[in-house]
PDB file of N, CA and C in Angstrom:
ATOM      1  N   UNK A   1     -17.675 -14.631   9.728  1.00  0.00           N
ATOM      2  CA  UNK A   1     -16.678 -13.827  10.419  1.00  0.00           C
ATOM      3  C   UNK A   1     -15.655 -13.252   9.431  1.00  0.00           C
ATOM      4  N   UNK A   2     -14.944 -14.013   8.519  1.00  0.00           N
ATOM      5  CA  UNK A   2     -13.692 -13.597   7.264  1.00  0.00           C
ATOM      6  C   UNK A   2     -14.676 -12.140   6.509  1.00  0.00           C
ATOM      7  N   UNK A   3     -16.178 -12.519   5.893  1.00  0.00           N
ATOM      8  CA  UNK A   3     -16.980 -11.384   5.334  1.00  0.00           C
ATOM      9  C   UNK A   3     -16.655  -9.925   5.582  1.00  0.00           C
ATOM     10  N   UNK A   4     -16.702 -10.105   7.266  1.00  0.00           N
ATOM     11  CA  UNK A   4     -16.957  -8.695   7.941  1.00  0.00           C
ATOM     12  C   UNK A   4     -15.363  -8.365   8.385  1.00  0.00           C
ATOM     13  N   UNK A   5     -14.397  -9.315   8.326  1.00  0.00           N
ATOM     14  CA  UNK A   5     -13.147  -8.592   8.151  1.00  0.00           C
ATOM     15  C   UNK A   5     -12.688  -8.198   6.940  1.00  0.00           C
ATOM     16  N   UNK A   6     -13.061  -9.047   5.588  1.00  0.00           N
ATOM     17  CA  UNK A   6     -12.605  -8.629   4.600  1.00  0.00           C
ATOM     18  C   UNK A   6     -13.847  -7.163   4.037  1.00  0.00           C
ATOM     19  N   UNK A   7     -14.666  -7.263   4.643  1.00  0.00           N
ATOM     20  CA  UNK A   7     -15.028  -5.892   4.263  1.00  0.00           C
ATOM     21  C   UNK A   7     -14.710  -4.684   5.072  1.00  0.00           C
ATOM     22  N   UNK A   8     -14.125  -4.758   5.966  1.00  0.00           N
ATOM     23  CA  UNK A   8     -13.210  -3.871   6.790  1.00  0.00           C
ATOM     24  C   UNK A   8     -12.058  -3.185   6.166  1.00  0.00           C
ATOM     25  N   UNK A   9     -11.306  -5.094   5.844  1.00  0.00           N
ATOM     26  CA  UNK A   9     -10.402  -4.273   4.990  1.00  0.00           C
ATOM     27  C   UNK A   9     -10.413  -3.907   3.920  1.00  0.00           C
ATOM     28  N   UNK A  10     -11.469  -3.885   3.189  1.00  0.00           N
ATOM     29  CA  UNK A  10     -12.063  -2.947   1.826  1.00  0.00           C
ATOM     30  C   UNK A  10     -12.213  -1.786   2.082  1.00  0.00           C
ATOM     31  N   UNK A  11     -13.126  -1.604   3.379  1.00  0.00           N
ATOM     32  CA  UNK A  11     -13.549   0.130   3.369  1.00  0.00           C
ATOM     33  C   UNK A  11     -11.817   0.792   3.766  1.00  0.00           C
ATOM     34  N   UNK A  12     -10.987  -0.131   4.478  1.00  0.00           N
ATOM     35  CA  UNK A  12      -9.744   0.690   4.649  1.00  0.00           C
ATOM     36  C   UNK A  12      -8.912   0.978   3.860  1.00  0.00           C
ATOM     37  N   UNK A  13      -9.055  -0.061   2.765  1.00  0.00           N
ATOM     38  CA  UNK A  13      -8.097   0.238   1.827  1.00  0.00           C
ATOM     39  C   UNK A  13      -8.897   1.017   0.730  1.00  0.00           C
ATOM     40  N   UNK A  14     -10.224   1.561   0.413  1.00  0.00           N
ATOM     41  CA  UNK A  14     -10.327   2.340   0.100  1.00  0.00           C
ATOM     42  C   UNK A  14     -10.268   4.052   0.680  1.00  0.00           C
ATOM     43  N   UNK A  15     -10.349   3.908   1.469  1.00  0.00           N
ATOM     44  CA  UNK A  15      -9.519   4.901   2.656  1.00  0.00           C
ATOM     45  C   UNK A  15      -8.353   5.523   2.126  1.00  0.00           C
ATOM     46  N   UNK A  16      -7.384   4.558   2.513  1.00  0.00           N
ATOM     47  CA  UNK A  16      -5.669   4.873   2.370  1.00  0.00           C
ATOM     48  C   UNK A  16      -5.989   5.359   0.902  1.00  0.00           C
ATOM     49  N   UNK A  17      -6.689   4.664  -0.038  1.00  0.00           N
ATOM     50  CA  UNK A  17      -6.422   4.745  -1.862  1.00  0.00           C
ATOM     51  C   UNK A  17      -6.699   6.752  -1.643  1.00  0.00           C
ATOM     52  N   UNK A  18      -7.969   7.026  -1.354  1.00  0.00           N
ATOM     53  CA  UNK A  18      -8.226   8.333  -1.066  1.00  0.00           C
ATOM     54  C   UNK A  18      -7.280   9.281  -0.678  1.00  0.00           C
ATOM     55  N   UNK A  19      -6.632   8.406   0.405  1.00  0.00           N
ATOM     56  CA  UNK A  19      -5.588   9.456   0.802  1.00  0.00           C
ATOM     57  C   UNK A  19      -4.456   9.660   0.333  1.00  0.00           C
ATOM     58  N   UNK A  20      -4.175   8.242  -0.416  1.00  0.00           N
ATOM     59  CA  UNK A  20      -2.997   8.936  -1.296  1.00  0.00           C
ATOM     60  C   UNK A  20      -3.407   9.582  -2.626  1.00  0.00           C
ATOM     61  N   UNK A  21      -4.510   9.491  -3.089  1.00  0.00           N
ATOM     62  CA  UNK A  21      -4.673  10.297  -4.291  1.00  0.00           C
ATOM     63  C   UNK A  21      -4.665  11.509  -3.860  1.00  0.00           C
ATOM     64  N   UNK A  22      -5.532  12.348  -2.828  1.00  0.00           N
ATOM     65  CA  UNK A  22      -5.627  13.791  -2.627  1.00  0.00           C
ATOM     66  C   UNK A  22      -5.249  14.330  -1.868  1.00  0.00           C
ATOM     67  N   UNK A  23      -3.902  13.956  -0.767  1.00  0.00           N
ATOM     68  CA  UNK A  23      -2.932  14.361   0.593  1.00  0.00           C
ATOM     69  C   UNK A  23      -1.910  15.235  -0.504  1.00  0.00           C
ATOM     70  N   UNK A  24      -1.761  16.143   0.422  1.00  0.00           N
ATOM     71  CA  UNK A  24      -0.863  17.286   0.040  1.00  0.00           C
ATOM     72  C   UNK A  24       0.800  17.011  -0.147  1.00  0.00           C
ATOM     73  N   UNK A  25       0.958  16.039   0.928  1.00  0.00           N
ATOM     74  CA  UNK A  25       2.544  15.796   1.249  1.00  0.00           C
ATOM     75  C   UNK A  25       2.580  14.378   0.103  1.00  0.00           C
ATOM     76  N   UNK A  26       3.995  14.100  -0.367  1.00  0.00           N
ATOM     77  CA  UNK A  26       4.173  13.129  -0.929  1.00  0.00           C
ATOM     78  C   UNK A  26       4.331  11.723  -0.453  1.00  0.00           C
ATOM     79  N   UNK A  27       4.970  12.001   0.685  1.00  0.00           N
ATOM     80  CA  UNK A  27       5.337  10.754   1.454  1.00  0.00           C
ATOM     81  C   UNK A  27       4.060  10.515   2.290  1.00  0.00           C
ATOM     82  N   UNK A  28       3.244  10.785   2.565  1.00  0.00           N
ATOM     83  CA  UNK A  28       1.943  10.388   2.718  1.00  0.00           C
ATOM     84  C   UNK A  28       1.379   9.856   2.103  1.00  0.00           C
ATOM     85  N   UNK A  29       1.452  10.292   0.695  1.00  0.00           N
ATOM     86  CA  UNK A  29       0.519   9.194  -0.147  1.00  0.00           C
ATOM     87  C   UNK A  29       1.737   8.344  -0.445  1.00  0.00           C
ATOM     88  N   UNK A  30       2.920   8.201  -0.807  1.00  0.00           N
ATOM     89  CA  UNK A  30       3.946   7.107  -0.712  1.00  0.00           C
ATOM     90  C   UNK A  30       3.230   6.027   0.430  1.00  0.00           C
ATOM     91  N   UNK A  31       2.987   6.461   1.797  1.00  0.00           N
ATOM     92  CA  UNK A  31       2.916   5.417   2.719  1.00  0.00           C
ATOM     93  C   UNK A  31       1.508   4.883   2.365  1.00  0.00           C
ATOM     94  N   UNK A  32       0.405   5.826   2.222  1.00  0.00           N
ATOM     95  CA  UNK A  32      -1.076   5.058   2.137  1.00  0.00           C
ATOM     96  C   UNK A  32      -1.202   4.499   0.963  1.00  0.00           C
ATOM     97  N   UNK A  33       0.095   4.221  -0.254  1.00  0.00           N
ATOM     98  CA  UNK A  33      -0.183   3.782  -1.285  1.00  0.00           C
ATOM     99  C   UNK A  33       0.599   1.993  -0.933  1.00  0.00           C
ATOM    100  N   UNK A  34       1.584   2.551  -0.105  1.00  0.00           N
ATOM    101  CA  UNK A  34       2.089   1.008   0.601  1.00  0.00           C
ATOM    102  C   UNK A  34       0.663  -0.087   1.447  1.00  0.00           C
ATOM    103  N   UNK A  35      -0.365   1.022   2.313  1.00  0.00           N
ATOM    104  CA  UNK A  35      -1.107   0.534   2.998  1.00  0.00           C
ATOM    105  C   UNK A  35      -1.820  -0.445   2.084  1.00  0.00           C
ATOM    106  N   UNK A  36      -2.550   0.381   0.840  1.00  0.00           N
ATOM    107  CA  UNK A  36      -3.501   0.165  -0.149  1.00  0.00           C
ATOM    108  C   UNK A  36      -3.268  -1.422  -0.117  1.00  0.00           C
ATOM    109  N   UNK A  37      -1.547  -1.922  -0.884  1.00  0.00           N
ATOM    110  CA  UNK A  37      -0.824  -2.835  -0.829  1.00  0.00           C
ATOM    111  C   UNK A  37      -1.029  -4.422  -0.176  1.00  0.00           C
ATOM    112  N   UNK A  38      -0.670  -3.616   1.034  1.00  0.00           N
ATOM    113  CA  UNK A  38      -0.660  -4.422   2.563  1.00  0.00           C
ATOM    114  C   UNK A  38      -1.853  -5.004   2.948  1.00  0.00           C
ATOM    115  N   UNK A  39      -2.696  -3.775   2.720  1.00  0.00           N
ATOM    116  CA  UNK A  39      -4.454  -4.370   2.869  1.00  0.00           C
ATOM    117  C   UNK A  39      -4.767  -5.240   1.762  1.00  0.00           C
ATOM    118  N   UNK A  40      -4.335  -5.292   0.159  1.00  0.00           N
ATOM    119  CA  UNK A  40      -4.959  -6.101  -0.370  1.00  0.00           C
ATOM    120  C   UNK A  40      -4.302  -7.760  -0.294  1.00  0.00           C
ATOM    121  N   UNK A  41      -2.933  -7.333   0.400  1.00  0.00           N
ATOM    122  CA  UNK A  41      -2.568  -8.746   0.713  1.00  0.00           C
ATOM    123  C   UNK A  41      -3.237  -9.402   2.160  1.00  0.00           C
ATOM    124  N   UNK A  42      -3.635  -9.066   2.846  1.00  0.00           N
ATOM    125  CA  UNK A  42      -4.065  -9.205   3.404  1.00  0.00           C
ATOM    126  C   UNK A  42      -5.541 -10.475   3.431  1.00  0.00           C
ATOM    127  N   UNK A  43      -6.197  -9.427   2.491  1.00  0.00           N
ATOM    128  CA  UNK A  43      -7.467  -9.875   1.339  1.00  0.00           C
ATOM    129  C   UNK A  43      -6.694 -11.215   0.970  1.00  0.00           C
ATOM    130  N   UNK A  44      -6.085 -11.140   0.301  1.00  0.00           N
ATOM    131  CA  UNK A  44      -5.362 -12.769  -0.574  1.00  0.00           C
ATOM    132  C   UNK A  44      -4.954 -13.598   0.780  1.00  0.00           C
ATOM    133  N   UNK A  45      -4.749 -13.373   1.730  1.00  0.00           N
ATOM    134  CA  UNK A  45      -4.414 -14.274   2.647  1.00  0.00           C
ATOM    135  C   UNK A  45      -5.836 -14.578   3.292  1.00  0.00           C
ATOM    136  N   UNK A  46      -6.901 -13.800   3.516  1.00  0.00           N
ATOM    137  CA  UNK A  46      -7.707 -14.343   3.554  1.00  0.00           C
ATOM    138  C   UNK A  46      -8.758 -15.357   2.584  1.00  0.00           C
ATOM    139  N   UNK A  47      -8.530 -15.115   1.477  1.00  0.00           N
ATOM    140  CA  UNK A  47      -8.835 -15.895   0.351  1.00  0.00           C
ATOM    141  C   UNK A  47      -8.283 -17.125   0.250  1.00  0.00           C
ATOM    142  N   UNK A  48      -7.315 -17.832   1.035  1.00  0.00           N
ATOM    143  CA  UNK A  48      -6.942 -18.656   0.822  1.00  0.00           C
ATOM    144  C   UNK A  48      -5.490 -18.802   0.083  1.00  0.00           C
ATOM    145  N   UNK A  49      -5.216 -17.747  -0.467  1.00  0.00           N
ATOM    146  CA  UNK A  49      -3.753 -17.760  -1.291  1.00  0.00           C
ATOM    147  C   UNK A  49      -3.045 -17.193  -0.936  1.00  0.00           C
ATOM    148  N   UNK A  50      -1.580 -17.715  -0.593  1.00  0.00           N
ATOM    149  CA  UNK A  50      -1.125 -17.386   0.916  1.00  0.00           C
ATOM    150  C   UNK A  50       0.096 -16.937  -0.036  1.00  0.00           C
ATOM    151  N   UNK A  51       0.473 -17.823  -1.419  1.00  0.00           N
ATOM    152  CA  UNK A  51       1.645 -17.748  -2.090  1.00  0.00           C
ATOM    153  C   UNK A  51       1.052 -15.782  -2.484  1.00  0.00           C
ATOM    154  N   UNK A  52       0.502 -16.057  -3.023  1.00  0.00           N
ATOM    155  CA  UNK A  52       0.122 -14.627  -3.552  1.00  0.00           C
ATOM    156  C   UNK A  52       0.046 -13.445  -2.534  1.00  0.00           C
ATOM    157  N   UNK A  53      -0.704 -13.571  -1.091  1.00  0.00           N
ATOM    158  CA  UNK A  53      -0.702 -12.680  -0.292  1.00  0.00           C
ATOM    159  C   UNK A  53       0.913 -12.420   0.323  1.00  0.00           C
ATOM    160  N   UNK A  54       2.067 -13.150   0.140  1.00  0.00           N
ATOM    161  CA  UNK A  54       3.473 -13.351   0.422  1.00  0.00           C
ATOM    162  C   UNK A  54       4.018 -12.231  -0.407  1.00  0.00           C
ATOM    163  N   UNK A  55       3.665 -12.456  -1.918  1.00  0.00           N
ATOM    164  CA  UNK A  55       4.044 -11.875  -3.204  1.00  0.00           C
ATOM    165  C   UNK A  55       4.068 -10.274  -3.372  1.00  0.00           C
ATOM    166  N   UNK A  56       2.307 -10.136  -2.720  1.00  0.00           N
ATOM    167  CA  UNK A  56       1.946  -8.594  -2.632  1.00  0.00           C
ATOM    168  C   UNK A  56       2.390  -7.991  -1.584  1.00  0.00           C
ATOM    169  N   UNK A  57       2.604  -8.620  -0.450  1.00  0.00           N
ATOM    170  CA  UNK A  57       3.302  -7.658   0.636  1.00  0.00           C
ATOM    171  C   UNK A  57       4.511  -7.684   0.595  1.00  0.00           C
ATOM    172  N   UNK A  58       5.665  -8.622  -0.280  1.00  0.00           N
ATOM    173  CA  UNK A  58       7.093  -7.732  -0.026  1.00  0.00           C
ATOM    174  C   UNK A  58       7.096  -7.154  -1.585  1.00  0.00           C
ATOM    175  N   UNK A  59       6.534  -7.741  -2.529  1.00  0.00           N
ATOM    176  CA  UNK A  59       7.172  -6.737  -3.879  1.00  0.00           C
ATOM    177  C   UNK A  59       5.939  -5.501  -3.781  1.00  0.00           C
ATOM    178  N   UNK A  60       4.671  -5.274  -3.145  1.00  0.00           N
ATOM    179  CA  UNK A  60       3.627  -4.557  -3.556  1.00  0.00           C
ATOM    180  C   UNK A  60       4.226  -3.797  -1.968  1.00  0.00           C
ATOM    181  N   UNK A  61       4.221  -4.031  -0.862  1.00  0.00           N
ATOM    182  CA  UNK A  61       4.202  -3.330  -0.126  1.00  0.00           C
ATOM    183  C   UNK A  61       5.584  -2.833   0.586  1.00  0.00           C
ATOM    184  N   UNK A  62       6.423  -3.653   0.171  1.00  0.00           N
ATOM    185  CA  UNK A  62       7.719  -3.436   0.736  1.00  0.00           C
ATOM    186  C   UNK A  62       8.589  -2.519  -0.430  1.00  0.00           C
ATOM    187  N   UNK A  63       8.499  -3.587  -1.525  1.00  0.00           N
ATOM    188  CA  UNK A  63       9.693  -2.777  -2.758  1.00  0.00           C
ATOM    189  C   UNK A  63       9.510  -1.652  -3.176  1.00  0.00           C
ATOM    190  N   UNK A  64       8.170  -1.695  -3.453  1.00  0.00           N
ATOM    191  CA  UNK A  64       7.451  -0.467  -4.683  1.00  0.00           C
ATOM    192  C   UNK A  64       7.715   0.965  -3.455  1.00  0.00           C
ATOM    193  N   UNK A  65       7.245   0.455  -2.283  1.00  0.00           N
ATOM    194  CA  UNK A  65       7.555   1.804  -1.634  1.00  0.00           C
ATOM    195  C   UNK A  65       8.791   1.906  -1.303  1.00  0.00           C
ATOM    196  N   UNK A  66       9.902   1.295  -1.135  1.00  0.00           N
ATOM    197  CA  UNK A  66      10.846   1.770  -0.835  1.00  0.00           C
ATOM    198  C   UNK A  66      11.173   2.186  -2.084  1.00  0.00           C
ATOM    199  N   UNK A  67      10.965   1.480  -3.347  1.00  0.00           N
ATOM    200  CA  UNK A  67      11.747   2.403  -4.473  1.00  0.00           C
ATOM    201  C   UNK A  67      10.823   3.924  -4.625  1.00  0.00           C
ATOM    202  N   UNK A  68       9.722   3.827  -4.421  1.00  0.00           N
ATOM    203  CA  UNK A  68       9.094   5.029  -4.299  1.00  0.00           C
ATOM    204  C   UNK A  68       9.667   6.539  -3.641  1.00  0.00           C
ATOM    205  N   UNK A  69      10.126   6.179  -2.381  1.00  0.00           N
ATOM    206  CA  UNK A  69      10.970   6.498  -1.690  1.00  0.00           C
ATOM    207  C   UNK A  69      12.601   7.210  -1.678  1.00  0.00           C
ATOM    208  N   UNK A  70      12.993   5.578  -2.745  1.00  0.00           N
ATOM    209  CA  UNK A  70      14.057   6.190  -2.961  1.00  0.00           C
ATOM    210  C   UNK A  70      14.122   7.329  -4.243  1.00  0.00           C
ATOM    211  N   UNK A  71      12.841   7.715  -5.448  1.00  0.00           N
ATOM    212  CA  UNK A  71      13.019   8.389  -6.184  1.00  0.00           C
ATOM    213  C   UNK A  71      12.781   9.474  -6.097  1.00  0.00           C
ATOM    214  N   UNK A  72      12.181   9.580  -4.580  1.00  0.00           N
ATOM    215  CA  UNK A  72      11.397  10.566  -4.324  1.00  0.00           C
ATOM    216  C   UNK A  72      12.536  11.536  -3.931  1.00  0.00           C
ATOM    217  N   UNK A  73      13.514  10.810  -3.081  1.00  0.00           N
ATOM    218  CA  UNK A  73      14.732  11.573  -2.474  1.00  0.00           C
ATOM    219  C   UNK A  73      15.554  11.930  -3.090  1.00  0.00           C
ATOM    220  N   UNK A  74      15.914  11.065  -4.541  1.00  0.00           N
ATOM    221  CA  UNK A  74      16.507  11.880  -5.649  1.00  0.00           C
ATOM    222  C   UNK A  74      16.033  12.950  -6.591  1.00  0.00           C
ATOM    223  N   UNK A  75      14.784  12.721  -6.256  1.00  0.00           N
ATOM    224  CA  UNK A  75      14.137  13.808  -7.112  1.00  0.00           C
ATOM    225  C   UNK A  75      14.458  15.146  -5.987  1.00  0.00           C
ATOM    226  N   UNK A  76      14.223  15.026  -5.169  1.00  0.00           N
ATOM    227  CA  UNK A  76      14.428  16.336  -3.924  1.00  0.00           C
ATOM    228  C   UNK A  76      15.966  16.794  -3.863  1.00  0.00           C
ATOM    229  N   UNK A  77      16.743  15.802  -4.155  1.00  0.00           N
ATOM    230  CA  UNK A  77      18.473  15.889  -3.654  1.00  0.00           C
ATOM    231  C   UNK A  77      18.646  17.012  -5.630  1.00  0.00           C
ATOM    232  N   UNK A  78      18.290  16.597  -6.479  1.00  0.00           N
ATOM    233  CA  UNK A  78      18.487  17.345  -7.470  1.00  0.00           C
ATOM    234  C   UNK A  78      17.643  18.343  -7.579  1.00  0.00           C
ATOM    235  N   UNK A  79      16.951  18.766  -7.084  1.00  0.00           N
ATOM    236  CA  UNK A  79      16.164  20.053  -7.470  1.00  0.00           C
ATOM    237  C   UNK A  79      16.616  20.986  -6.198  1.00  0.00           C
ATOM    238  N   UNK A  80      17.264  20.503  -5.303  1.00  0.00           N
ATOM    239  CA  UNK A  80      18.127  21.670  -4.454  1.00  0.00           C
ATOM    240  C   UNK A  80      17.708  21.597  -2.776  1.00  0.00           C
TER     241      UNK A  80
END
């Protein structure tokens, strides 16, 4: 049963990876690059490593995109 979810969440998180490499808008791939994240913690929580799947979803899926986020808006607030 874990097999066929963790290969679920493989084909999805190769998905999101797709979509943030070749989506037009930025904050789109900002968010499917958070997903990418989320899904591979996910993976680690199913693996058994729960410290690590903890690790990747607030510094991999929480921080990185919000700082993502926030550079994104300074980059926009200075160019006008």
């Amino acid at each position: 049963m874990y097999i066929v979810i963790a290969i679920i969440i493989g084909i999805l998180s190769l998905i999101a990876a797709y979509v943030a490499l070749h989506h037009e808008k930025l904050t789109v791939g900002i968010i499917a690059t958070g997903l990418v994240s989320l899904f591979a913690s996910i993976l680690f929580l199913l693996l058994a490593a729960p410290d690590v799947a903890m690790t990747e979803a607030s510094i991999g899926s929480g921080l990185t995109t919000a700082i993502f986020f926030y550079v994104l808006n300074k980059i926009r607030q200075r160019n006008g």
